[in-house]
C-alpha atoms as a PDB file:
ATOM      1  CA  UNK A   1       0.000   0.000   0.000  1.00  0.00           C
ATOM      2  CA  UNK A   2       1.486   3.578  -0.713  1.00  0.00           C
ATOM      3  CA  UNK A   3       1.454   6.486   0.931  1.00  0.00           C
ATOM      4  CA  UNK A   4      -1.602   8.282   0.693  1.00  0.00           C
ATOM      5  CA  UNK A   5      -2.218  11.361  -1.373  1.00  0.00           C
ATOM      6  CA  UNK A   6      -3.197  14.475   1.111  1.00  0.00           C
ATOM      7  CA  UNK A   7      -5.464  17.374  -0.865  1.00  0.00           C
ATOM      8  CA  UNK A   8      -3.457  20.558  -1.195  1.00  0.00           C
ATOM      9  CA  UNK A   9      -4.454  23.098   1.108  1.00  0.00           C
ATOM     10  CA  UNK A  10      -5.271  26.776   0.624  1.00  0.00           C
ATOM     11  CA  UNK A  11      -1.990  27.736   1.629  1.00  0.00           C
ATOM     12  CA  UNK A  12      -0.225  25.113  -0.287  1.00  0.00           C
ATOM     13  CA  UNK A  13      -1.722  26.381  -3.475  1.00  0.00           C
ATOM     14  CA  UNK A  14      -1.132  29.899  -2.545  1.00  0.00           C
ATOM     15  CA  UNK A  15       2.095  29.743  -1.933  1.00  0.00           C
ATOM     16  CA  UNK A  16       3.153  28.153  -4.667  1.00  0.00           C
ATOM     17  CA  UNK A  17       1.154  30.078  -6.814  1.00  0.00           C
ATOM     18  CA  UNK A  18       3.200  33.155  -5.139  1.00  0.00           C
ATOM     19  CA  UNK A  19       6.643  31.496  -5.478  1.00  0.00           C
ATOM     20  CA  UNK A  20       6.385  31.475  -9.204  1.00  0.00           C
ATOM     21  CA  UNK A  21       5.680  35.146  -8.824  1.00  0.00           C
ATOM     22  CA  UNK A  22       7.295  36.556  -6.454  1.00  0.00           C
ATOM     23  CA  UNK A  23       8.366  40.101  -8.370  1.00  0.00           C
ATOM     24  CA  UNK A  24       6.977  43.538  -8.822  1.00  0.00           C
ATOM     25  CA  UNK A  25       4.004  42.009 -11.213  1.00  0.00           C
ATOM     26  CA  UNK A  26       1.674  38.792  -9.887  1.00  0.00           C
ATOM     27  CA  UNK A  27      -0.046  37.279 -12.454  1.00  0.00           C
ATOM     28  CA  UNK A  28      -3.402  35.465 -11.307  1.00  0.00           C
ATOM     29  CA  UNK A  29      -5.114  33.096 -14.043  1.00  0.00           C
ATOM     30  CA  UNK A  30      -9.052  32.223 -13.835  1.00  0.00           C
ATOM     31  CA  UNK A  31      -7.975  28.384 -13.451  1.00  0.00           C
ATOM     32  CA  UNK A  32      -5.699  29.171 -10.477  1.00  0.00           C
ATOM     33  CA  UNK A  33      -8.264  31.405  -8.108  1.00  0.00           C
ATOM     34  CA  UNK A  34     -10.745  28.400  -8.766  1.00  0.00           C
ATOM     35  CA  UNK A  35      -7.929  25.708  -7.568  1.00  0.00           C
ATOM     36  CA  UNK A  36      -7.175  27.753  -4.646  1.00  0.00           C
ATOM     37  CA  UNK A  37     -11.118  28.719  -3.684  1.00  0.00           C
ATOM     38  CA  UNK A  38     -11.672  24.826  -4.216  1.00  0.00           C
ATOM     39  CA  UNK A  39      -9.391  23.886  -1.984  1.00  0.00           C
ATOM     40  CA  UNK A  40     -11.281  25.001   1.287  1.00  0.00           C
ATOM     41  CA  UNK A  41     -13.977  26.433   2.158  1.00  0.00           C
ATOM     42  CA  UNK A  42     -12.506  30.293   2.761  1.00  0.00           C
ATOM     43  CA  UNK A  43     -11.544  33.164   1.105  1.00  0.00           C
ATOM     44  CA  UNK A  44      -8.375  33.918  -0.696  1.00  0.00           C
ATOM     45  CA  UNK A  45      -7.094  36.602   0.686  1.00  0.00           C
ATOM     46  CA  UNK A  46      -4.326  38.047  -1.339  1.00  0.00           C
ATOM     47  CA  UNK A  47      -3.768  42.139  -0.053  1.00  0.00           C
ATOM     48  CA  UNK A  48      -4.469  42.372   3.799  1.00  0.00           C
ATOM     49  CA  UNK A  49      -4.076  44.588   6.500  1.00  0.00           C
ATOM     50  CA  UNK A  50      -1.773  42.537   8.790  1.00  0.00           C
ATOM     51  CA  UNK A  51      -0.178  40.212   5.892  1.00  0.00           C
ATOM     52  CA  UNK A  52       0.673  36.359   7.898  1.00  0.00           C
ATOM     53  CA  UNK A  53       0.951  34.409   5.304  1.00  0.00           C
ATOM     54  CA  UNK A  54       3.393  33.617   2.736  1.00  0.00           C
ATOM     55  CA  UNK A  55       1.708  34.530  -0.308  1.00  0.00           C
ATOM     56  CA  UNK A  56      -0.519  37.709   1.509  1.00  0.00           C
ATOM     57  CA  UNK A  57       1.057  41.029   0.577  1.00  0.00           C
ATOM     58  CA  UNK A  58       0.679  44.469   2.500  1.00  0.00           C
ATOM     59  CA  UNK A  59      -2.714  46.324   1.057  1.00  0.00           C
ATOM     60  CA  UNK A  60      -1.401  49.704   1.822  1.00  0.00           C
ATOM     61  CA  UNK A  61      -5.030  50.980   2.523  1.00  0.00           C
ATOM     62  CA  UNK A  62      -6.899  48.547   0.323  1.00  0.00           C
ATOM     63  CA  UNK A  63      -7.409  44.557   0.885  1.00  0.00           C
ATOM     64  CA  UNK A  64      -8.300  42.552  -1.880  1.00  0.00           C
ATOM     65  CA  UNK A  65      -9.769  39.226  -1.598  1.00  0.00           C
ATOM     66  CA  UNK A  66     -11.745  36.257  -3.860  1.00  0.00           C
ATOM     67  CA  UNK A  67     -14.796  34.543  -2.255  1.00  0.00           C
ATOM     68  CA  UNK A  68     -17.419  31.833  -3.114  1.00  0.00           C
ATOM     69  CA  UNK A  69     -20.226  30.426  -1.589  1.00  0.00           C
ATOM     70  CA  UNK A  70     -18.320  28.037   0.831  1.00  0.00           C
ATOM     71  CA  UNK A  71     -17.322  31.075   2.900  1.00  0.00           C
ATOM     72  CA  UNK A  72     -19.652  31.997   6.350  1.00  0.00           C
ATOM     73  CA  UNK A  73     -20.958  35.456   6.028  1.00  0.00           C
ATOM     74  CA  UNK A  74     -22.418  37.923   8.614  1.00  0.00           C
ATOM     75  CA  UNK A  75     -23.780  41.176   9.454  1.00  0.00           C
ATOM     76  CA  UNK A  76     -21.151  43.603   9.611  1.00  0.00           C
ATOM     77  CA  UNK A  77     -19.476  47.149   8.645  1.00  0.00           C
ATOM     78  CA  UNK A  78     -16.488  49.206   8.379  1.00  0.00           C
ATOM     79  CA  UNK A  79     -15.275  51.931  10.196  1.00  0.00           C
ATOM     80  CA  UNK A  80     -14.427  55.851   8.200  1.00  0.00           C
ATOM     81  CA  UNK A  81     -12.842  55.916   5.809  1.00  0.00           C
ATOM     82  CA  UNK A  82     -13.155  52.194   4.540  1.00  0.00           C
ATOM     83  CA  UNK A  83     -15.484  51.886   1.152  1.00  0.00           C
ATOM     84  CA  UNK A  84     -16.172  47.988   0.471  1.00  0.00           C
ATOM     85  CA  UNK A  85     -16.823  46.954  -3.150  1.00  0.00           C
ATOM     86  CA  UNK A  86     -18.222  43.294  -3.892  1.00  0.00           C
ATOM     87  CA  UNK A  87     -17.453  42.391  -7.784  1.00  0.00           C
ATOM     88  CA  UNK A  88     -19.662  39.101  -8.875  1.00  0.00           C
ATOM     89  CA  UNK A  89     -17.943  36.569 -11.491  1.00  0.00           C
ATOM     90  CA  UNK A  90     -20.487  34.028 -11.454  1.00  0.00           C
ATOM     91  CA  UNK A  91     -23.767  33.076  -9.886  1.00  0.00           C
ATOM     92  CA  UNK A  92     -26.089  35.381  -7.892  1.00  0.00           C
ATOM     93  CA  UNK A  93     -25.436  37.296  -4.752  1.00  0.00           C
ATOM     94  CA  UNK A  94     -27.613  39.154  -2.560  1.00  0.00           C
ATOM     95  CA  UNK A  95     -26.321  42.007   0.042  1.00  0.00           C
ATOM     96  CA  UNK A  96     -28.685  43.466   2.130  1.00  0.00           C
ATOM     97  CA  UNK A  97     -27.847  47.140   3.627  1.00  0.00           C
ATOM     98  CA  UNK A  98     -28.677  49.702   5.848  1.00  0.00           C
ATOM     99  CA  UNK A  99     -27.009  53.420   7.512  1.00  0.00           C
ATOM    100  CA  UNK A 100     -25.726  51.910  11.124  1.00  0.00           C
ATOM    101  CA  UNK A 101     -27.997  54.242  12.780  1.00  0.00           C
ATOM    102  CA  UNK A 102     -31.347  53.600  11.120  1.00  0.00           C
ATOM    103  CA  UNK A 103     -32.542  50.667  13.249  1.00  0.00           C
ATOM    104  CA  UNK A 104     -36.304  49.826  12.086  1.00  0.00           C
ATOM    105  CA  UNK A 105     -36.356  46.581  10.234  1.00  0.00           C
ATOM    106  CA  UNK A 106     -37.714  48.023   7.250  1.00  0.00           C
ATOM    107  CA  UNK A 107     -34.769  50.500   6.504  1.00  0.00           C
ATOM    108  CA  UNK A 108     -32.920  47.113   5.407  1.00  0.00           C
ATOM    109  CA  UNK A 109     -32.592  47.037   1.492  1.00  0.00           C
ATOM    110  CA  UNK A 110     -31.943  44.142  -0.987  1.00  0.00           C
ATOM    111  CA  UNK A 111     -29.944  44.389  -4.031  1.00  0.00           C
ATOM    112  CA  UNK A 112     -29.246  41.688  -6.336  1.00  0.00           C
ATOM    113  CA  UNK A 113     -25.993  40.871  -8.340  1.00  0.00           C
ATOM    114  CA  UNK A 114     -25.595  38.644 -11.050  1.00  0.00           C
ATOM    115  CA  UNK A 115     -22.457  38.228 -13.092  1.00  0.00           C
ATOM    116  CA  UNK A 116     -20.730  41.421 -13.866  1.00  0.00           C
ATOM    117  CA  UNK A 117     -22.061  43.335 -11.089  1.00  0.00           C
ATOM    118  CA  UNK A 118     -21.040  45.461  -8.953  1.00  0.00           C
ATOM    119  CA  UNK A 119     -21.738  47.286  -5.957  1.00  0.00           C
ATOM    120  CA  UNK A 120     -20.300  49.330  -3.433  1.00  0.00           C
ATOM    121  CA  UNK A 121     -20.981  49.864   0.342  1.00  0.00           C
ATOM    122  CA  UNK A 122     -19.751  53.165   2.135  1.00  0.00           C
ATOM    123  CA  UNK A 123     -18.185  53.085   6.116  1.00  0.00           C
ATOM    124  CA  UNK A 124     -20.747  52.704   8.722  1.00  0.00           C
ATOM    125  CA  UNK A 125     -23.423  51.162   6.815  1.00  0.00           C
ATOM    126  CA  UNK A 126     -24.339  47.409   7.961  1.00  0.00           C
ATOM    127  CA  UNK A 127     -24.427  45.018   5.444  1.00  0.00           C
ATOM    128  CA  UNK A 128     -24.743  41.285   4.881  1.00  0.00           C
ATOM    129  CA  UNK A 129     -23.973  39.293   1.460  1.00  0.00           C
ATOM    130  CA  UNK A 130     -24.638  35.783   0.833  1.00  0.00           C
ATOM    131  CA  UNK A 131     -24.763  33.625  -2.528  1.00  0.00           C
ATOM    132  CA  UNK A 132     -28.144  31.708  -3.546  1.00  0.00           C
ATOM    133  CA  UNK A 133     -26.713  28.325  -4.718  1.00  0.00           C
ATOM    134  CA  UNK A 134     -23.852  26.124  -4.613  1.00  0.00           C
ATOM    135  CA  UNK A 135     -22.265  27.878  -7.051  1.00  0.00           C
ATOM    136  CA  UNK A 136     -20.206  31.556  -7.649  1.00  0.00           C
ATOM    137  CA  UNK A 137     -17.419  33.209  -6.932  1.00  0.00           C
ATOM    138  CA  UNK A 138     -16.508  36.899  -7.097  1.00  0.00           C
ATOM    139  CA  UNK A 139     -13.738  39.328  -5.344  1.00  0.00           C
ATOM    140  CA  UNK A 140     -14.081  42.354  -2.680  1.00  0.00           C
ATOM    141  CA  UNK A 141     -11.604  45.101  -2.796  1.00  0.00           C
ATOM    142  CA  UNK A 142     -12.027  47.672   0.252  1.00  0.00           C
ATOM    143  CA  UNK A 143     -10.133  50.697   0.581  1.00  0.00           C
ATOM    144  CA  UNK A 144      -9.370  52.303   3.143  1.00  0.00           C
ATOM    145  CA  UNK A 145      -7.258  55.799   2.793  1.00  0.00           C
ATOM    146  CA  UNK A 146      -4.103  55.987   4.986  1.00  0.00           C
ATOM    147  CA  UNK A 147      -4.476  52.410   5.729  1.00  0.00           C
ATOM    148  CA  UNK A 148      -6.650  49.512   6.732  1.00  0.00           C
ATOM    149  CA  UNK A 149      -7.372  48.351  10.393  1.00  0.00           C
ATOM    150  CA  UNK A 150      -7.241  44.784  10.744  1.00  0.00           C
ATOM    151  CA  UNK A 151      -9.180  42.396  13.237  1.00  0.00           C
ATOM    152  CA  UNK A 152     -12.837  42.278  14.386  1.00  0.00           C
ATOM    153  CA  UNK A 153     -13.842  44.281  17.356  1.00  0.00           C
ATOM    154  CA  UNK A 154     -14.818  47.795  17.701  1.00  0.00           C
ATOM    155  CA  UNK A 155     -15.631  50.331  15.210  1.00  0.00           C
ATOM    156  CA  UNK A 156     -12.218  52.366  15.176  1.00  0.00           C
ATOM    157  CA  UNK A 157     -10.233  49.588  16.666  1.00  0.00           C
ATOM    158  CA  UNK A 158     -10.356  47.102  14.179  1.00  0.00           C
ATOM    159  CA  UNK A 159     -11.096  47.147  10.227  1.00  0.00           C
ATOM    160  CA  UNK A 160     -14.616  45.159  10.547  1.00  0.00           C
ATOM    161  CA  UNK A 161     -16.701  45.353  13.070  1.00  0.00           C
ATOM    162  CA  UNK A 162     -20.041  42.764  13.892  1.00  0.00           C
ATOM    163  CA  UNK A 163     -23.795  43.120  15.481  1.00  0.00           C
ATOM    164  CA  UNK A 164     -22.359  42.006  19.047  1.00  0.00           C
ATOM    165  CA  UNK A 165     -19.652  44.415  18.812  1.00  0.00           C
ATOM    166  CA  UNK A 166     -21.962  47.261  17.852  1.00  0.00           C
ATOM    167  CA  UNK A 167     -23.026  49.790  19.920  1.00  0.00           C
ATOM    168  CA  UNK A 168     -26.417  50.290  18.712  1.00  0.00           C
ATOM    169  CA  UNK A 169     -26.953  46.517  18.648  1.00  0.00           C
ATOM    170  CA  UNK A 170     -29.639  45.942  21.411  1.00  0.00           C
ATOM    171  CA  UNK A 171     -31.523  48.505  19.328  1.00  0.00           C
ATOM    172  CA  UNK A 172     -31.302  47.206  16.112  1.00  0.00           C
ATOM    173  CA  UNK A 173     -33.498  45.519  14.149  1.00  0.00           C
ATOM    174  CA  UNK A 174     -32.889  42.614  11.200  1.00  0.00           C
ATOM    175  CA  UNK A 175     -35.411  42.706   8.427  1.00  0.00           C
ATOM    176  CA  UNK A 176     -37.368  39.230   9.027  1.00  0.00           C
ATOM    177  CA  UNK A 177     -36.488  38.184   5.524  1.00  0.00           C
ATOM    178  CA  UNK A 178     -32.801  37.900   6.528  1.00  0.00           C
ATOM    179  CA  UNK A 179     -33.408  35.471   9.919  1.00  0.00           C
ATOM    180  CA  UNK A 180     -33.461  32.400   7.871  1.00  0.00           C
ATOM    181  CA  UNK A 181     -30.833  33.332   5.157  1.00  0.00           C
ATOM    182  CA  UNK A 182     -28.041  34.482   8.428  1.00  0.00           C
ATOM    183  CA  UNK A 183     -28.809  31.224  10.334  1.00  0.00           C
ATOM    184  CA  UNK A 184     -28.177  28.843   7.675  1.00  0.00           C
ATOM    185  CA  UNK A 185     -24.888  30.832   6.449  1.00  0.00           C
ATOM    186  CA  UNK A 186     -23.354  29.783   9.861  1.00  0.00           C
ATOM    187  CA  UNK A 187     -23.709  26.244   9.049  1.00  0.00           C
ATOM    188  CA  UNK A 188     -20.956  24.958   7.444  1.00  0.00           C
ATOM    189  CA  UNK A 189     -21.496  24.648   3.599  1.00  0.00           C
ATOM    190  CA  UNK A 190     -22.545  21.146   3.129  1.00  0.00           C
ATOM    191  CA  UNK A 191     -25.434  21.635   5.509  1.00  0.00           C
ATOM    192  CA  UNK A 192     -27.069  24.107   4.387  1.00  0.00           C
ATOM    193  CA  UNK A 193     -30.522  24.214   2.837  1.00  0.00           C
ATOM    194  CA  UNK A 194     -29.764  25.633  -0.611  1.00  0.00           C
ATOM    195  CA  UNK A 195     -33.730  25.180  -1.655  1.00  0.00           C
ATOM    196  CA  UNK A 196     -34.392  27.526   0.976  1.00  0.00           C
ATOM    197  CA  UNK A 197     -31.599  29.989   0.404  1.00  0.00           C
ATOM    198  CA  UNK A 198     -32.411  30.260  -3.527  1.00  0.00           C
ATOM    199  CA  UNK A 199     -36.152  30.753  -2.896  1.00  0.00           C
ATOM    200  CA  UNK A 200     -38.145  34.365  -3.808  1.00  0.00           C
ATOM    201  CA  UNK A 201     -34.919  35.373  -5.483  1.00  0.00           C
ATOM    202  CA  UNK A 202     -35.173  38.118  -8.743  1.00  0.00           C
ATOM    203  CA  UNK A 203     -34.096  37.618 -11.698  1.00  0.00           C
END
Protein backbone atom coordinates (compact mmCIF):
# COMPACT_ATOMS: atom_id res chain seq x y z
CA UNK A 1 0.00 0.00 0.00
CA UNK A 2 1.49 3.58 -0.71
CA UNK A 3 1.45 6.49 0.93
CA UNK A 4 -1.60 8.28 0.69
CA UNK A 5 -2.22 11.36 -1.37
CA UNK A 6 -3.20 14.48 1.11
CA UNK A 7 -5.46 17.37 -0.86
CA UNK A 8 -3.46 20.56 -1.20
CA UNK A 9 -4.45 23.10 1.11
CA UNK A 10 -5.27 26.78 0.62
CA UNK A 11 -1.99 27.74 1.63
CA UNK A 12 -0.23 25.11 -0.29
CA UNK A 13 -1.72 26.38 -3.47
CA UNK A 14 -1.13 29.90 -2.55
CA UNK A 15 2.09 29.74 -1.93
CA UNK A 16 3.15 28.15 -4.67
CA UNK A 17 1.15 30.08 -6.81
CA UNK A 18 3.20 33.15 -5.14
CA UNK A 19 6.64 31.50 -5.48
CA UNK A 20 6.39 31.48 -9.20
CA UNK A 21 5.68 35.15 -8.82
CA UNK A 22 7.29 36.56 -6.45
CA UNK A 23 8.37 40.10 -8.37
CA UNK A 24 6.98 43.54 -8.82
CA UNK A 25 4.00 42.01 -11.21
CA UNK A 26 1.67 38.79 -9.89
CA UNK A 27 -0.05 37.28 -12.45
CA UNK A 28 -3.40 35.47 -11.31
CA UNK A 29 -5.11 33.10 -14.04
CA UNK A 30 -9.05 32.22 -13.84
CA UNK A 31 -7.98 28.38 -13.45
CA UNK A 32 -5.70 29.17 -10.48
CA UNK A 33 -8.26 31.41 -8.11
CA UNK A 34 -10.75 28.40 -8.77
CA UNK A 35 -7.93 25.71 -7.57
CA UNK A 36 -7.17 27.75 -4.65
CA UNK A 37 -11.12 28.72 -3.68
CA UNK A 38 -11.67 24.83 -4.22
CA UNK A 39 -9.39 23.89 -1.98
CA UNK A 40 -11.28 25.00 1.29
CA UNK A 41 -13.98 26.43 2.16
CA UNK A 42 -12.51 30.29 2.76
CA UNK A 43 -11.54 33.16 1.11
CA UNK A 44 -8.37 33.92 -0.70
CA UNK A 45 -7.09 36.60 0.69
CA UNK A 46 -4.33 38.05 -1.34
CA UNK A 47 -3.77 42.14 -0.05
CA UNK A 48 -4.47 42.37 3.80
CA UNK A 49 -4.08 44.59 6.50
CA UNK A 50 -1.77 42.54 8.79
CA UNK A 51 -0.18 40.21 5.89
CA UNK A 52 0.67 36.36 7.90
CA UNK A 53 0.95 34.41 5.30
CA UNK A 54 3.39 33.62 2.74
CA UNK A 55 1.71 34.53 -0.31
CA UNK A 56 -0.52 37.71 1.51
CA UNK A 57 1.06 41.03 0.58
CA UNK A 58 0.68 44.47 2.50
CA UNK A 59 -2.71 46.32 1.06
CA UNK A 60 -1.40 49.70 1.82
CA UNK A 61 -5.03 50.98 2.52
CA UNK A 62 -6.90 48.55 0.32
CA UNK A 63 -7.41 44.56 0.89
CA UNK A 64 -8.30 42.55 -1.88
CA UNK A 65 -9.77 39.23 -1.60
CA UNK A 66 -11.74 36.26 -3.86
CA UNK A 67 -14.80 34.54 -2.25
CA UNK A 68 -17.42 31.83 -3.11
CA UNK A 69 -20.23 30.43 -1.59
CA UNK A 70 -18.32 28.04 0.83
CA UNK A 71 -17.32 31.08 2.90
CA UNK A 72 -19.65 32.00 6.35
CA UNK A 73 -20.96 35.46 6.03
CA UNK A 74 -22.42 37.92 8.61
CA UNK A 75 -23.78 41.18 9.45
CA UNK A 76 -21.15 43.60 9.61
CA UNK A 77 -19.48 47.15 8.65
CA UNK A 78 -16.49 49.21 8.38
CA UNK A 79 -15.28 51.93 10.20
CA UNK A 80 -14.43 55.85 8.20
CA UNK A 81 -12.84 55.92 5.81
CA UNK A 82 -13.16 52.19 4.54
CA UNK A 83 -15.48 51.89 1.15
CA UNK A 84 -16.17 47.99 0.47
CA UNK A 85 -16.82 46.95 -3.15
CA UNK A 86 -18.22 43.29 -3.89
CA UNK A 87 -17.45 42.39 -7.78
CA UNK A 88 -19.66 39.10 -8.88
CA UNK A 89 -17.94 36.57 -11.49
CA UNK A 90 -20.49 34.03 -11.45
CA UNK A 91 -23.77 33.08 -9.89
CA UNK A 92 -26.09 35.38 -7.89
CA UNK A 93 -25.44 37.30 -4.75
CA UNK A 94 -27.61 39.15 -2.56
CA UNK A 95 -26.32 42.01 0.04
CA UNK A 96 -28.69 43.47 2.13
CA UNK A 97 -27.85 47.14 3.63
CA UNK A 98 -28.68 49.70 5.85
CA UNK A 99 -27.01 53.42 7.51
CA UNK A 100 -25.73 51.91 11.12
CA UNK A 101 -28.00 54.24 12.78
CA UNK A 102 -31.35 53.60 11.12
CA UNK A 103 -32.54 50.67 13.25
CA UNK A 104 -36.30 49.83 12.09
CA UNK A 105 -36.36 46.58 10.23
CA UNK A 106 -37.71 48.02 7.25
CA UNK A 107 -34.77 50.50 6.50
CA UNK A 108 -32.92 47.11 5.41
CA UNK A 109 -32.59 47.04 1.49
CA UNK A 110 -31.94 44.14 -0.99
CA UNK A 111 -29.94 44.39 -4.03
CA UNK A 112 -29.25 41.69 -6.34
CA UNK A 113 -25.99 40.87 -8.34
CA UNK A 114 -25.60 38.64 -11.05
CA UNK A 115 -22.46 38.23 -13.09
CA UNK A 116 -20.73 41.42 -13.87
CA UNK A 117 -22.06 43.33 -11.09
CA UNK A 118 -21.04 45.46 -8.95
CA UNK A 119 -21.74 47.29 -5.96
CA UNK A 120 -20.30 49.33 -3.43
CA UNK A 121 -20.98 49.86 0.34
CA UNK A 122 -19.75 53.17 2.14
CA UNK A 123 -18.18 53.09 6.12
CA UNK A 124 -20.75 52.70 8.72
CA UNK A 125 -23.42 51.16 6.81
CA UNK A 126 -24.34 47.41 7.96
CA UNK A 127 -24.43 45.02 5.44
CA UNK A 128 -24.74 41.29 4.88
CA UNK A 129 -23.97 39.29 1.46
CA UNK A 130 -24.64 35.78 0.83
CA UNK A 131 -24.76 33.63 -2.53
CA UNK A 132 -28.14 31.71 -3.55
CA UNK A 133 -26.71 28.33 -4.72
CA UNK A 134 -23.85 26.12 -4.61
CA UNK A 135 -22.27 27.88 -7.05
CA UNK A 136 -20.21 31.56 -7.65
CA UNK A 137 -17.42 33.21 -6.93
CA UNK A 138 -16.51 36.90 -7.10
CA UNK A 139 -13.74 39.33 -5.34
CA UNK A 140 -14.08 42.35 -2.68
CA UNK A 141 -11.60 45.10 -2.80
CA UNK A 142 -12.03 47.67 0.25
CA UNK A 143 -10.13 50.70 0.58
CA UNK A 144 -9.37 52.30 3.14
CA UNK A 145 -7.26 55.80 2.79
CA UNK A 146 -4.10 55.99 4.99
CA UNK A 147 -4.48 52.41 5.73
CA UNK A 148 -6.65 49.51 6.73
CA UNK A 149 -7.37 48.35 10.39
CA UNK A 150 -7.24 44.78 10.74
CA UNK A 151 -9.18 42.40 13.24
CA UNK A 152 -12.84 42.28 14.39
CA UNK A 153 -13.84 44.28 17.36
CA UNK A 154 -14.82 47.79 17.70
CA UNK A 155 -15.63 50.33 15.21
CA UNK A 156 -12.22 52.37 15.18
CA UNK A 157 -10.23 49.59 16.67
CA UNK A 158 -10.36 47.10 14.18
CA UNK A 159 -11.10 47.15 10.23
CA UNK A 160 -14.62 45.16 10.55
CA UNK A 161 -16.70 45.35 13.07
CA UNK A 162 -20.04 42.76 13.89
CA UNK A 163 -23.80 43.12 15.48
CA UNK A 164 -22.36 42.01 19.05
CA UNK A 165 -19.65 44.42 18.81
CA UNK A 166 -21.96 47.26 17.85
CA UNK A 167 -23.03 49.79 19.92
CA UNK A 168 -26.42 50.29 18.71
CA UNK A 169 -26.95 46.52 18.65
CA UNK A 170 -29.64 45.94 21.41
CA UNK A 171 -31.52 48.51 19.33
CA UNK A 172 -31.30 47.21 16.11
CA UNK A 173 -33.50 45.52 14.15
CA UNK A 174 -32.89 42.61 11.20
CA UNK A 175 -35.41 42.71 8.43
CA UNK A 176 -37.37 39.23 9.03
CA UNK A 177 -36.49 38.18 5.52
CA UNK A 178 -32.80 37.90 6.53
CA UNK A 179 -33.41 35.47 9.92
CA UNK A 180 -33.46 32.40 7.87
CA UNK A 181 -30.83 33.33 5.16
CA UNK A 182 -28.04 34.48 8.43
CA UNK A 183 -28.81 31.22 10.33
CA UNK A 184 -28.18 28.84 7.68
CA UNK A 185 -24.89 30.83 6.45
CA UNK A 186 -23.35 29.78 9.86
CA UNK A 187 -23.71 26.24 9.05
CA UNK A 188 -20.96 24.96 7.44
CA UNK A 189 -21.50 24.65 3.60
CA UNK A 190 -22.54 21.15 3.13
CA UNK A 191 -25.43 21.64 5.51
CA UNK A 192 -27.07 24.11 4.39
CA UNK A 193 -30.52 24.21 2.84
CA UNK A 194 -29.76 25.63 -0.61
CA UNK A 195 -33.73 25.18 -1.65
CA UNK A 196 -34.39 27.53 0.98
CA UNK A 197 -31.60 29.99 0.40
CA UNK A 198 -32.41 30.26 -3.53
CA UNK A 199 -36.15 30.75 -2.90
CA UNK A 200 -38.15 34.37 -3.81
CA UNK A 201 -34.92 35.37 -5.48
CA UNK A 202 -35.17 38.12 -8.74
CA UNK A 203 -34.10 37.62 -11.70
Amino acid sequence: MGPVKRKPTMDGLASMWAKKNNGGVRKLEKDTISNILNSENRAFNLRVADPYLAYQRQGLGFTWSFFTPKDKQDIHLHGQPAVEIYGVFEGQFILWHKPMYERGALVWKKEVLNRDDWIEVEALHCHFGYWTAKEGYGTVLKAAGAGELAGVVRIGISGKTVCKECPVEKQCQKHPEMLPILKEYQKIFEERDWDMIGQGVKE
